[in-house]
N, C-alpha and C. Protein backbone atom coordinates (compact mmCIF):
# COMPACT_ATOMS: atom_id res chain seq x y z
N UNK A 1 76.70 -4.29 17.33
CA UNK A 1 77.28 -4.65 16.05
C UNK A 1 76.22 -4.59 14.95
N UNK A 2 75.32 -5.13 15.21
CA UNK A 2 73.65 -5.12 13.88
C UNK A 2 73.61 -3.75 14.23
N UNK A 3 73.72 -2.14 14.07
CA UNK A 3 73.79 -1.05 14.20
C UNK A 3 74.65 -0.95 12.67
N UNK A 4 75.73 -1.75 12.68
CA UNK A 4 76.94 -1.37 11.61
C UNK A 4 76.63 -2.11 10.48
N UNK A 5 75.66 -2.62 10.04
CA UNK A 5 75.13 -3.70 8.71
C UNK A 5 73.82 -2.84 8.13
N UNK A 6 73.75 -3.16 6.73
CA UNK A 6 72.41 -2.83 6.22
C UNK A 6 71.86 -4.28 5.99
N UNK A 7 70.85 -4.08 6.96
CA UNK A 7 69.68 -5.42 6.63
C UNK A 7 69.22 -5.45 5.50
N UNK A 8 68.90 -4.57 4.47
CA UNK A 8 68.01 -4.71 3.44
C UNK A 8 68.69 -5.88 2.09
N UNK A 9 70.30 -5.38 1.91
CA UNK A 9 70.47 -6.64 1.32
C UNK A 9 71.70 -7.60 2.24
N UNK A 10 71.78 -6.97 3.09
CA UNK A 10 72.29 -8.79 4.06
C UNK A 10 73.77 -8.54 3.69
N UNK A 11 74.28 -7.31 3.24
CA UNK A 11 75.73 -7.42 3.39
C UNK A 11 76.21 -6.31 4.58
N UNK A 12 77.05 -7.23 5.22
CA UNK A 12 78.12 -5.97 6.07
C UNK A 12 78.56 -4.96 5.03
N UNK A 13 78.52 -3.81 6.49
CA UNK A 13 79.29 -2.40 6.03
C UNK A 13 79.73 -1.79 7.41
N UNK A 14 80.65 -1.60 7.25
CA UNK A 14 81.42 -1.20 8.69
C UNK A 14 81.64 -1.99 9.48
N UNK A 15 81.62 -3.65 9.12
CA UNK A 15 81.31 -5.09 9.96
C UNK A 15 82.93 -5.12 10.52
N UNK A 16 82.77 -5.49 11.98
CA UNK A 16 84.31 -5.48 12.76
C UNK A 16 84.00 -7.21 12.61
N UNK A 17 85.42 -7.31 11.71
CA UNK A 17 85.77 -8.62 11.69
C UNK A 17 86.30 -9.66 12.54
N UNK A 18 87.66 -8.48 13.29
CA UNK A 18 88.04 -8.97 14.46
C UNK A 18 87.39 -9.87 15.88
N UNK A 19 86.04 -8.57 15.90
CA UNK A 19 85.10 -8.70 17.01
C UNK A 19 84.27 -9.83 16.26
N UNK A 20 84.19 -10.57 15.45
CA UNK A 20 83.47 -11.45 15.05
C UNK A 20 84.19 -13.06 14.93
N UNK A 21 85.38 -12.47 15.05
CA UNK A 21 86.64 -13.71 15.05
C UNK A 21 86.91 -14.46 16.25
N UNK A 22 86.86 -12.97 17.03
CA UNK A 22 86.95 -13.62 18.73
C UNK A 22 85.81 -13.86 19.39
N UNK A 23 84.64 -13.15 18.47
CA UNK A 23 83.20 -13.97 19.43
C UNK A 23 82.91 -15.71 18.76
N UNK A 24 83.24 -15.76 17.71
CA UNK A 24 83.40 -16.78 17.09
C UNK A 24 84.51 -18.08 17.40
N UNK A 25 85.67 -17.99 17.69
CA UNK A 25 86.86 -18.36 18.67
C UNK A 25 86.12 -18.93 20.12
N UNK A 26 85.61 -17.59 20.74
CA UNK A 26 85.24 -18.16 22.06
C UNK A 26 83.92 -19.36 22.03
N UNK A 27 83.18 -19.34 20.99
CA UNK A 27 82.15 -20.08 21.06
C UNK A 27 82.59 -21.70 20.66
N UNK A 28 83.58 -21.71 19.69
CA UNK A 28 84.28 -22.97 18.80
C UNK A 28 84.83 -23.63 19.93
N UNK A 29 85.36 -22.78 20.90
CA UNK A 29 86.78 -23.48 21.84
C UNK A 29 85.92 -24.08 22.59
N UNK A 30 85.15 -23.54 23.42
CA UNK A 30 83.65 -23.56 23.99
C UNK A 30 83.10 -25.18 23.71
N UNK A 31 82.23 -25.03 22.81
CA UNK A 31 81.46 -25.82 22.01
C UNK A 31 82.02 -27.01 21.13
N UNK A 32 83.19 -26.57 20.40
CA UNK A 32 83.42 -27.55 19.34
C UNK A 32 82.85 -26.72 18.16
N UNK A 33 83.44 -27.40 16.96
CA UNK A 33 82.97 -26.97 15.95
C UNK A 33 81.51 -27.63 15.58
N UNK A 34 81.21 -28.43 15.85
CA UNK A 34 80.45 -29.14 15.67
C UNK A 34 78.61 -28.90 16.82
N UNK A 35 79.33 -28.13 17.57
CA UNK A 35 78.60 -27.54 19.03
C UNK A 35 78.00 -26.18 18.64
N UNK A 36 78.31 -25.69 17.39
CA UNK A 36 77.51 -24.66 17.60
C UNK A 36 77.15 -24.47 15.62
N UNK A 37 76.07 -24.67 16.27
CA UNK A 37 75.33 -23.93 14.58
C UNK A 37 75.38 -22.56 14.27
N UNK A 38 74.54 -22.87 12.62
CA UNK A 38 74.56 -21.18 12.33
C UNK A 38 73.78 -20.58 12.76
N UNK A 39 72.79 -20.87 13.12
CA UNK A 39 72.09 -20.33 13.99
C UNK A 39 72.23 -19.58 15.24
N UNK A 40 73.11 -20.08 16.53
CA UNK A 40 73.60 -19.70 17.67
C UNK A 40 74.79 -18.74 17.34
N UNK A 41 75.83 -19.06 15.99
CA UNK A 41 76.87 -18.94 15.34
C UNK A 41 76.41 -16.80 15.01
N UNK A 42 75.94 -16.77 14.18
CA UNK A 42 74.63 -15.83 13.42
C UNK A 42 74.48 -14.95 14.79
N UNK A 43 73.30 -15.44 15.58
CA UNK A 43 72.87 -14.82 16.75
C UNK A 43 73.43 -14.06 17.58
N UNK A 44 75.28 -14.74 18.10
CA UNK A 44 76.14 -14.31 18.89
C UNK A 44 77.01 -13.20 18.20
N UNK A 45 76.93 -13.19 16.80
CA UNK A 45 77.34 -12.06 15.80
C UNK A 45 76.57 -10.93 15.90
N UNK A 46 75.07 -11.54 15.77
CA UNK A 46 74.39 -10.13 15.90
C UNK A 46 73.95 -9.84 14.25
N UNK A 47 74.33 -10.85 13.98
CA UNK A 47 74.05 -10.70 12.13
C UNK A 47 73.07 -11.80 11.51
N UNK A 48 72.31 -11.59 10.40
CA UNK A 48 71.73 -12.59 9.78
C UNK A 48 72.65 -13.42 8.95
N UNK A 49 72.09 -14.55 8.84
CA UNK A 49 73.15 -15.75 7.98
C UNK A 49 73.64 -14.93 6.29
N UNK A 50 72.36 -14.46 5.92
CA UNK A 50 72.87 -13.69 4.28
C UNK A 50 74.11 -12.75 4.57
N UNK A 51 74.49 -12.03 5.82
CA UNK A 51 75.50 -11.43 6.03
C UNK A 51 76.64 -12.15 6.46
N UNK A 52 76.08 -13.25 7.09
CA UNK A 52 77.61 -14.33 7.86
C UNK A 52 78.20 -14.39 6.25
N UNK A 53 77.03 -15.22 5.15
CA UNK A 53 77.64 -15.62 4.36
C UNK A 53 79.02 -14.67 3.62
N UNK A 54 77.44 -13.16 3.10
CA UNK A 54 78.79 -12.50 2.82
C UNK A 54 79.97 -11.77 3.21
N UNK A 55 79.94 -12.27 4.92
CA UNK A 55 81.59 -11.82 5.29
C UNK A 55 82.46 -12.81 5.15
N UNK A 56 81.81 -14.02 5.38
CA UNK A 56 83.19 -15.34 5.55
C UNK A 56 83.05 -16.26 4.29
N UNK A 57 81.90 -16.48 3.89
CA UNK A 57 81.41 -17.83 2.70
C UNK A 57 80.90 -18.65 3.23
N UNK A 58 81.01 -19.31 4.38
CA UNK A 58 80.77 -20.59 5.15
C UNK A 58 81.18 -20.53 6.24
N UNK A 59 80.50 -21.72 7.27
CA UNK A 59 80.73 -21.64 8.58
C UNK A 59 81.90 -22.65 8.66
N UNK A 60 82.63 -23.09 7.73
CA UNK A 60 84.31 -23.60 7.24
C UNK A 60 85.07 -23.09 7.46
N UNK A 61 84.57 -21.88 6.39
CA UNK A 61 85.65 -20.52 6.31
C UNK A 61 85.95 -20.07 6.83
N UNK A 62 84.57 -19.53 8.09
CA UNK A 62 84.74 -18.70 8.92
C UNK A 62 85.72 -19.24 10.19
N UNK A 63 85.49 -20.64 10.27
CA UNK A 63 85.94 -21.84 11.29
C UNK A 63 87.83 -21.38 10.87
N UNK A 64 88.10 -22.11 9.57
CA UNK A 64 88.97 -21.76 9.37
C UNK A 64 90.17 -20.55 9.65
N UNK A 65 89.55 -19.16 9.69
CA UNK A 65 90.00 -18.08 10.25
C UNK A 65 90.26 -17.37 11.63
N UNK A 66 89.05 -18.15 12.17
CA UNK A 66 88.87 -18.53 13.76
C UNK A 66 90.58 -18.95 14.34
N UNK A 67 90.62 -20.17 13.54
CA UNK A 67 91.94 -21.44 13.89
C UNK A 67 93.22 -20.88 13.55
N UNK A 68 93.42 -20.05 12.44
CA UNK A 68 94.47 -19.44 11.89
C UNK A 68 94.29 -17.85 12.87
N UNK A 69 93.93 -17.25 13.43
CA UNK A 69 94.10 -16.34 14.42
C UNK A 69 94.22 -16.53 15.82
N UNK A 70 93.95 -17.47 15.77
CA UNK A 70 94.02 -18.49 17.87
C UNK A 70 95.36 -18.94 17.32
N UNK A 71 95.81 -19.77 16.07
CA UNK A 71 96.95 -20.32 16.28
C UNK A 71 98.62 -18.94 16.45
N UNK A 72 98.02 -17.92 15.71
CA UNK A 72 98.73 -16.81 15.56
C UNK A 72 99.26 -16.11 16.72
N UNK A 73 97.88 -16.01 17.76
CA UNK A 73 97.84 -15.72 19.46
C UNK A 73 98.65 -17.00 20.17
N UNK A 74 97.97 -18.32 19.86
CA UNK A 74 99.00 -19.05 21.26
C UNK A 74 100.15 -19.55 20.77
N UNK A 75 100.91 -19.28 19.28
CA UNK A 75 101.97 -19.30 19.07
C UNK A 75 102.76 -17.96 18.64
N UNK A 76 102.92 -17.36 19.38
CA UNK A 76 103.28 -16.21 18.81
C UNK A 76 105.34 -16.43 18.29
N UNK A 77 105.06 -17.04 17.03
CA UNK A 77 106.50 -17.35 16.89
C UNK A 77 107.51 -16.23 16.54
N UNK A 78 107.52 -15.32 16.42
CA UNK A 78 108.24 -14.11 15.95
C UNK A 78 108.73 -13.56 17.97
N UNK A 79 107.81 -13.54 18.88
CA UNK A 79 108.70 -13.25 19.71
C UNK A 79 108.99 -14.66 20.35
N UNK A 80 108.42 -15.75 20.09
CA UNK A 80 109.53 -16.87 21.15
C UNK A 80 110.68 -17.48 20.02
N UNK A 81 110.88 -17.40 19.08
CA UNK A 81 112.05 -18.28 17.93
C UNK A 81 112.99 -17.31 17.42
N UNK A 82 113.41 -16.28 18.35
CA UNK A 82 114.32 -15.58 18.26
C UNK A 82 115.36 -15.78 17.63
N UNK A 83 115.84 -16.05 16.55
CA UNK A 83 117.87 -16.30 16.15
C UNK A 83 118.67 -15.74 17.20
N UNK A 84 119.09 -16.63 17.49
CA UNK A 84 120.29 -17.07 18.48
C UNK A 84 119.86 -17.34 20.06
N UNK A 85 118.42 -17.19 20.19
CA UNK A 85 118.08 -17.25 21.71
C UNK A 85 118.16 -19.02 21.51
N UNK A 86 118.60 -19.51 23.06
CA UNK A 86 118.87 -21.28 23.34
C UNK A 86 117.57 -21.61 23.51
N UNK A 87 117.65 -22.63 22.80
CA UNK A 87 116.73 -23.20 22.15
C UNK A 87 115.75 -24.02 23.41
N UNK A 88 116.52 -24.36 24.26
CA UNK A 88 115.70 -24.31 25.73
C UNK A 88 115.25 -23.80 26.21
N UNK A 89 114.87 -22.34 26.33
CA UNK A 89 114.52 -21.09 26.60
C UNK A 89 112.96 -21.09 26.15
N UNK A 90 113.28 -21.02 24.93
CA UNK A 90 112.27 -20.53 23.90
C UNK A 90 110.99 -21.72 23.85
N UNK A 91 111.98 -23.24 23.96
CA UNK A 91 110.77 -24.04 24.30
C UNK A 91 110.03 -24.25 25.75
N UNK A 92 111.01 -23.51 26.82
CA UNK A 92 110.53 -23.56 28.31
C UNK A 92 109.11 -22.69 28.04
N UNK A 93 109.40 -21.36 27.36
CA UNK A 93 108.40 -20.50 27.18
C UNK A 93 107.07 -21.22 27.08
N UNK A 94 107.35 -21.91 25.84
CA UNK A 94 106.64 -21.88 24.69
C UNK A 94 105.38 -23.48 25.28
N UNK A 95 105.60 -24.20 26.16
CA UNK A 95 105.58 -24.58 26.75
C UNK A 95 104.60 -24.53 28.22
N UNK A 96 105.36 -23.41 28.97
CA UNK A 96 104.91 -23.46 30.47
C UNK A 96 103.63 -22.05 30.00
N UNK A 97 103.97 -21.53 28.61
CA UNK A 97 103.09 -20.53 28.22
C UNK A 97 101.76 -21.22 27.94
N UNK A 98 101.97 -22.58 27.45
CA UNK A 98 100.79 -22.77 27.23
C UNK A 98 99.87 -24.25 28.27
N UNK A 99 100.95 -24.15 29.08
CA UNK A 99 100.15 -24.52 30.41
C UNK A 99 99.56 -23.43 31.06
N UNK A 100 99.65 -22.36 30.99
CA UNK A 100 98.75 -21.77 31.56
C UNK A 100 97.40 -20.79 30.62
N UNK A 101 97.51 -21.02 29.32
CA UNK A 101 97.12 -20.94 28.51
C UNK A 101 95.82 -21.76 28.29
N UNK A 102 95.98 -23.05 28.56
CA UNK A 102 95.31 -23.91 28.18
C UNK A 102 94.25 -24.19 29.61
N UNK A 103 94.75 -23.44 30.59
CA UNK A 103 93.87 -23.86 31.95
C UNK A 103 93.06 -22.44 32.19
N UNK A 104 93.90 -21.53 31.63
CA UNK A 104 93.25 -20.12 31.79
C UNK A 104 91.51 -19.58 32.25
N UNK A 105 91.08 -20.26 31.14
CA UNK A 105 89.63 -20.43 31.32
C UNK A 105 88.83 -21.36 31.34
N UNK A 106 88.02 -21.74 32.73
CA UNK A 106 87.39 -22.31 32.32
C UNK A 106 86.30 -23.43 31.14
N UNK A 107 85.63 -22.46 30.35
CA UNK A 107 85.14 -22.72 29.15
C UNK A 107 85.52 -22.72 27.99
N UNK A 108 87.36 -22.53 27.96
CA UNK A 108 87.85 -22.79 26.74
C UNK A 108 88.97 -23.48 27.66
N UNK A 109 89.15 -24.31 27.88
CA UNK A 109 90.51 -25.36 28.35
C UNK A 109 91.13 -25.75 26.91
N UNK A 110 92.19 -26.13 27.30
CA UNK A 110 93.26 -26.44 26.21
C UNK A 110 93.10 -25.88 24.90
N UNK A 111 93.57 -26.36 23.94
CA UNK A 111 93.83 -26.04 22.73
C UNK A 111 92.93 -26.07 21.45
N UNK A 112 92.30 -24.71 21.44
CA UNK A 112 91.07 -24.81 19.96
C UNK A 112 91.90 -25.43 18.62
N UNK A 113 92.94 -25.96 18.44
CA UNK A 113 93.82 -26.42 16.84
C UNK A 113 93.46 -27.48 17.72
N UNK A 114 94.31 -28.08 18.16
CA UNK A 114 94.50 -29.47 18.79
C UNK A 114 93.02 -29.98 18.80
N UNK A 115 92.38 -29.68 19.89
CA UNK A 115 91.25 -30.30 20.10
C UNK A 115 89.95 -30.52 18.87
N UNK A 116 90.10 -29.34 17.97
CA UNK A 116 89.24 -29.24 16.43
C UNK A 116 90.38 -30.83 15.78
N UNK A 117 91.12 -30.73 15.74
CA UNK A 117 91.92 -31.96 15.17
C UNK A 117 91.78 -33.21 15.64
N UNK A 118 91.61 -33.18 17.14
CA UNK A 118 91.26 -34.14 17.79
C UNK A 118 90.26 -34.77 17.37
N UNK A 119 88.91 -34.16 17.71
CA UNK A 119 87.88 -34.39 18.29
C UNK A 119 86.90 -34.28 17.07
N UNK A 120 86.73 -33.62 15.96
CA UNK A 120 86.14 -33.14 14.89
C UNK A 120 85.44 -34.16 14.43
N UNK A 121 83.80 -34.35 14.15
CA UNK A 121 84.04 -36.09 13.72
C UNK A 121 83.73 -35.44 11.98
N UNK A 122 83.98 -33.75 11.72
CA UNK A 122 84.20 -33.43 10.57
C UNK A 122 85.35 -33.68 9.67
N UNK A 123 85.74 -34.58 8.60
CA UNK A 123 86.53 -34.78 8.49
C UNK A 123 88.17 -33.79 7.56
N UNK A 124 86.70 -32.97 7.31
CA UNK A 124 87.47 -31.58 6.58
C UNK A 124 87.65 -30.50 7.44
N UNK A 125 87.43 -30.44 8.76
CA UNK A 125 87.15 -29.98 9.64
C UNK A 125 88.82 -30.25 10.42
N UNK A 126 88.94 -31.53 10.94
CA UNK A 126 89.47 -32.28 10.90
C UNK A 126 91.14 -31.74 10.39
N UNK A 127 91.41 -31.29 8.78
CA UNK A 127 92.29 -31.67 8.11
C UNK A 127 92.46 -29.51 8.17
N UNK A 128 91.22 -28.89 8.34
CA UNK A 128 91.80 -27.67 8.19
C UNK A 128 92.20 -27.40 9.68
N UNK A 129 92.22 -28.00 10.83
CA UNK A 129 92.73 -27.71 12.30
C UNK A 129 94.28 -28.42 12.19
N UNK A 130 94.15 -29.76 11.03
CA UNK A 130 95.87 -29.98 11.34
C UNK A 130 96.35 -29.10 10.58
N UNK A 131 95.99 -28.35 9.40
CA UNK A 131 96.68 -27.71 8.39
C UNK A 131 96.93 -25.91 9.43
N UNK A 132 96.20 -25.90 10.33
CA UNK A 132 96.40 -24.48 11.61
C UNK A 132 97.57 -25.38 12.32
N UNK A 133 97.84 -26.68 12.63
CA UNK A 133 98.60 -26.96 13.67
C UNK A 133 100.31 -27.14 12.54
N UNK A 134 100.16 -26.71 11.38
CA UNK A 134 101.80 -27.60 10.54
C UNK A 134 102.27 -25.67 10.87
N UNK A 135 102.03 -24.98 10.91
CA UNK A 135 102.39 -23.55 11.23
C UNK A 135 103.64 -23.72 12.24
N UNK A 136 102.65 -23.66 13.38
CA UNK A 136 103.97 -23.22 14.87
C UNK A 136 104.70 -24.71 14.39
N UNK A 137 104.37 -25.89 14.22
CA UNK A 137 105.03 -27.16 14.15
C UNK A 137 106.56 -26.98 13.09
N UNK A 138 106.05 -26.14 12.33
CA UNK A 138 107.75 -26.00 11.05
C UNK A 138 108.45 -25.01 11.71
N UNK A 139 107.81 -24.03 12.23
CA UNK A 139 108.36 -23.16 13.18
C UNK A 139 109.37 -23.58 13.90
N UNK A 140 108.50 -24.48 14.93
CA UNK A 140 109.77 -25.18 16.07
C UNK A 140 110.72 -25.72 15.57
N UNK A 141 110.58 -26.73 14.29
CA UNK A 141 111.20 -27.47 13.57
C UNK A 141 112.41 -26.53 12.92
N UNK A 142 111.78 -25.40 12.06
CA UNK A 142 112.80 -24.89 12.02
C UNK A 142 113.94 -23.53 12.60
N UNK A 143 113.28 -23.31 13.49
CA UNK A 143 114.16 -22.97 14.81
C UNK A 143 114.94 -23.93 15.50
N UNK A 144 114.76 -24.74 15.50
CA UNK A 144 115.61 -26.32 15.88
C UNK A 144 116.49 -26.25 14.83
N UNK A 145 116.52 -26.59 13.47
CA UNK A 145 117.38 -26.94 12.58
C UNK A 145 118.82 -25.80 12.90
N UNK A 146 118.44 -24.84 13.25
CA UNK A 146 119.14 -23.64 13.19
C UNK A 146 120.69 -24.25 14.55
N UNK A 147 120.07 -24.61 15.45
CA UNK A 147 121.27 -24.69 16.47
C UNK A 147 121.47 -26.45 16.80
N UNK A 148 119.96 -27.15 16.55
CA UNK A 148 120.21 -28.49 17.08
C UNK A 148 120.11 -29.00 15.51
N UNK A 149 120.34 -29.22 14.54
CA UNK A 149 119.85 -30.02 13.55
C UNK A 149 119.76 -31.38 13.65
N UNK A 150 121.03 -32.22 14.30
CA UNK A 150 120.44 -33.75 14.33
C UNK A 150 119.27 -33.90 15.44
N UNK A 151 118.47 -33.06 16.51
CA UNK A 151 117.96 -33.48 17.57
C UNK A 151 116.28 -32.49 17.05
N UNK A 152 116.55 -32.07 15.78
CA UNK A 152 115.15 -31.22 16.09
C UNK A 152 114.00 -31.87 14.96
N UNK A 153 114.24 -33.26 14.89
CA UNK A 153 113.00 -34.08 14.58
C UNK A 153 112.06 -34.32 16.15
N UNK A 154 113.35 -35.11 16.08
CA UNK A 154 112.67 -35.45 17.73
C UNK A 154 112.18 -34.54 18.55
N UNK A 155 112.76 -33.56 18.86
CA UNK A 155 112.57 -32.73 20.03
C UNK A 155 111.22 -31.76 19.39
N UNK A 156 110.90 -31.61 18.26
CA UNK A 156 110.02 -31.23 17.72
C UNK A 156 108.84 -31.92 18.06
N UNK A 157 109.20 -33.45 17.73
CA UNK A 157 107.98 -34.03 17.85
C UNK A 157 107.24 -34.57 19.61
N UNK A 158 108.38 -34.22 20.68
CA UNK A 158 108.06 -34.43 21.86
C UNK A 158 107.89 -32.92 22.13
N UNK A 159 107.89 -32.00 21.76
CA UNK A 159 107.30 -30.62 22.08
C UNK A 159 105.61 -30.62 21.31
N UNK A 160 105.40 -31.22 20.36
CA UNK A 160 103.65 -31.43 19.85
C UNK A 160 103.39 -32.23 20.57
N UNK A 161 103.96 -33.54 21.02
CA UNK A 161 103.49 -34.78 21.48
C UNK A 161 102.83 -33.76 22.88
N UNK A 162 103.58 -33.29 23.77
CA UNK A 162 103.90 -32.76 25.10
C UNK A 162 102.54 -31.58 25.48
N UNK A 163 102.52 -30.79 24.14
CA UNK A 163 101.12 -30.04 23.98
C UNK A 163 100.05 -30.47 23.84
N UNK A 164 100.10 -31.57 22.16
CA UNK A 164 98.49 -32.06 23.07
C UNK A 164 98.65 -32.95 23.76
N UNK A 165 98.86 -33.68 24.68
CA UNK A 165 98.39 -34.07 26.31
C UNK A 165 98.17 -33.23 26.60
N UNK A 166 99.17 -32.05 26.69
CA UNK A 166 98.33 -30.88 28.39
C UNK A 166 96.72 -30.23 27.46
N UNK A 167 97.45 -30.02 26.47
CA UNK A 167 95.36 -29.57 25.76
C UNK A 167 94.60 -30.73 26.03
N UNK A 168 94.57 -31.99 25.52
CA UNK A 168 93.44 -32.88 26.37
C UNK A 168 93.37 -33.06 28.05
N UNK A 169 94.68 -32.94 28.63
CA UNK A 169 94.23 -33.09 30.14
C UNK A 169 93.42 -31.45 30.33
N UNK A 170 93.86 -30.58 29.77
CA UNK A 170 93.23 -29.52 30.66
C UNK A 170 91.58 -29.89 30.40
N UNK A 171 91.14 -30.00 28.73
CA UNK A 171 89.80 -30.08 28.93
C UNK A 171 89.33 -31.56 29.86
N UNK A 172 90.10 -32.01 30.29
CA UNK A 172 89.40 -33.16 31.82
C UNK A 172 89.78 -32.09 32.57
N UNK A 173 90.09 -30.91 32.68
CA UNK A 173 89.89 -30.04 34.25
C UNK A 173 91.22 -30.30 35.21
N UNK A 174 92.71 -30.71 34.44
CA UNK A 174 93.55 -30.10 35.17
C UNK A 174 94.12 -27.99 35.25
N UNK A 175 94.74 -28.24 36.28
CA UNK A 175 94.79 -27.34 36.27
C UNK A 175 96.11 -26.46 36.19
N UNK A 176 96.82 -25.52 35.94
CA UNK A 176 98.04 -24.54 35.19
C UNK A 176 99.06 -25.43 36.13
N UNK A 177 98.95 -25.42 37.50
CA UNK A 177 99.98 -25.95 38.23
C UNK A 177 100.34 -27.53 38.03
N UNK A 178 99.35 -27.90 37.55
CA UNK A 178 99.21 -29.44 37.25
C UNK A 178 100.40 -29.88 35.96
N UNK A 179 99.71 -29.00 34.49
CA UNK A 179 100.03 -29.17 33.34
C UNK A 179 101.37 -27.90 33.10
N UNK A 180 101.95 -27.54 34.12
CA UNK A 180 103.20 -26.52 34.55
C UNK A 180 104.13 -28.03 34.90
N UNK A 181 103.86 -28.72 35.39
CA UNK A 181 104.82 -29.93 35.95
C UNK A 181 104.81 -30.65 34.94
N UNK A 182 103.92 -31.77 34.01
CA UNK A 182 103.80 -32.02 32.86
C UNK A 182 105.34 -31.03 31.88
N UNK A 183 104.85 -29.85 31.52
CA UNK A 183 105.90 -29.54 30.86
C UNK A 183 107.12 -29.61 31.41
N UNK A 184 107.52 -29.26 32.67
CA UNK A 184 108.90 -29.25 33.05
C UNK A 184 109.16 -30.63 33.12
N UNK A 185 108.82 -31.63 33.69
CA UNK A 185 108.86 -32.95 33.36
C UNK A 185 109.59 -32.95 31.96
N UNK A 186 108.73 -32.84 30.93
CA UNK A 186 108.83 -32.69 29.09
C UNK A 186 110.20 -31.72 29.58
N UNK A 187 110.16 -30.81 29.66
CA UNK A 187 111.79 -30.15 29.53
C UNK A 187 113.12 -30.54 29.99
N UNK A 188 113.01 -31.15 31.17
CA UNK A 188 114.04 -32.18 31.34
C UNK A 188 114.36 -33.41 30.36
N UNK A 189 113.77 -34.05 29.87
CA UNK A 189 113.78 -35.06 28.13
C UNK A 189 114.11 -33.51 27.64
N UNK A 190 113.85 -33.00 26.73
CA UNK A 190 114.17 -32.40 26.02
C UNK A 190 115.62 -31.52 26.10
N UNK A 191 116.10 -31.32 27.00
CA UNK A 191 117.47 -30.54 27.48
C UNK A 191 118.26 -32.16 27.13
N UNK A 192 117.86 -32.97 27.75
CA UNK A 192 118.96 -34.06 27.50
C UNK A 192 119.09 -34.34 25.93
N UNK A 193 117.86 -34.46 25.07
CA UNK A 193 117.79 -34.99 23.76
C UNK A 193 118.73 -33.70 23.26
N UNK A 194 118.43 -32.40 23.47
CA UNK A 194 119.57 -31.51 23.09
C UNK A 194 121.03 -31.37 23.53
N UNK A 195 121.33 -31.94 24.14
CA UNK A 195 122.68 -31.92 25.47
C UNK A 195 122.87 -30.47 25.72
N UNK A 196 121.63 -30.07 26.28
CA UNK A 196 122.17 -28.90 27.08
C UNK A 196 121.94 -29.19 28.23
């Protein structure tokens, strides 16, 4: 990647953003936001900080974009909130997808939104991981309104409730088959709160 930058004044040119999103992603989920400086941050890029700066602005920003492209990947709402698919379906998915999601790897267990929200003792940090988590959350909400409207407060809020647990149990080291029962558990409440 330092092949595709001119060092002399510290700005990218030909800089793959992508490849800097997901080396950046894997280190956050990893580490914490708080777990990795600019320094290590910089290093694993392959870039000097005068170039971090001028691709992202800050290690906020960059944090920020990180959270809004992981949330984009483990919610992919355009194929699970289908119009007219049952609304049980879509949350079984959405769900047992991210029980195995969240156990997948080792060194990134559960949920980089959730856990940055969790755990952040940044407090702006903090407020831009819940502002990645109100996305898929209006989503569900309003894919709910569509077929359940009196039941999709609730069932909304025991489908977030239901996610982060399995994102904090996975980072204690359960595992897909573990936090696979967890959700179906959660889907049985939820079929009833819907009467299907």
């Amino acid at each position: 990647m330092t092949a595709n930058l001119i060092s002399g004044r510290g700005r990218p040119r030909g800089f793959d953003t992508e490849q800097a999103l997901a080396t950046g992603e894997a280190l956050f989920h990893e580490k914490g936001y708080e777990g990795v400086g600019l320094a290590a941050l910089t290093s694993a890029l392959g870039i000097k900080p005068p170039s971090f700066y001028a691709a992202f602005g800050s290690k906020a920003a960059f944090f920020e974009r990180v959270l809004q492209r992981y949330s984009a990947a483990a919610t992919p709402i355009a194929d699970l909130f289908v119009p007219g698919r049952p609304a049980i379906d879509a949350l079984a998915q959405l769900l047992l997808n991210s029980a195995q999601g969240y156990a997948a790897d080792p060194e990134r267990r559960g949920c980089l939104v959730l856990e940055a929200a969790r755990s952040s003792t940044d407090a702006d940090i903090c407020q831009l991981a819940r502002n990645a988590a109100q996305g898929p959350r209006a989503a569900i909400h309003a894919f709910l309104m569509q077929s359940h409207p009196d039941a999709a407060d609730s069932v909304t809020d025991m489908v977030v409730a239901t996610m982060s647990g399995m994102s904090a149990a996975a980072r204690e080291g359960w595992d897909e088959k573990r936090l696979a029962g967890v959700a179906r558990i959660s889907l049985m409440g939820i079929a009833a709160e819907l009467g299907d």
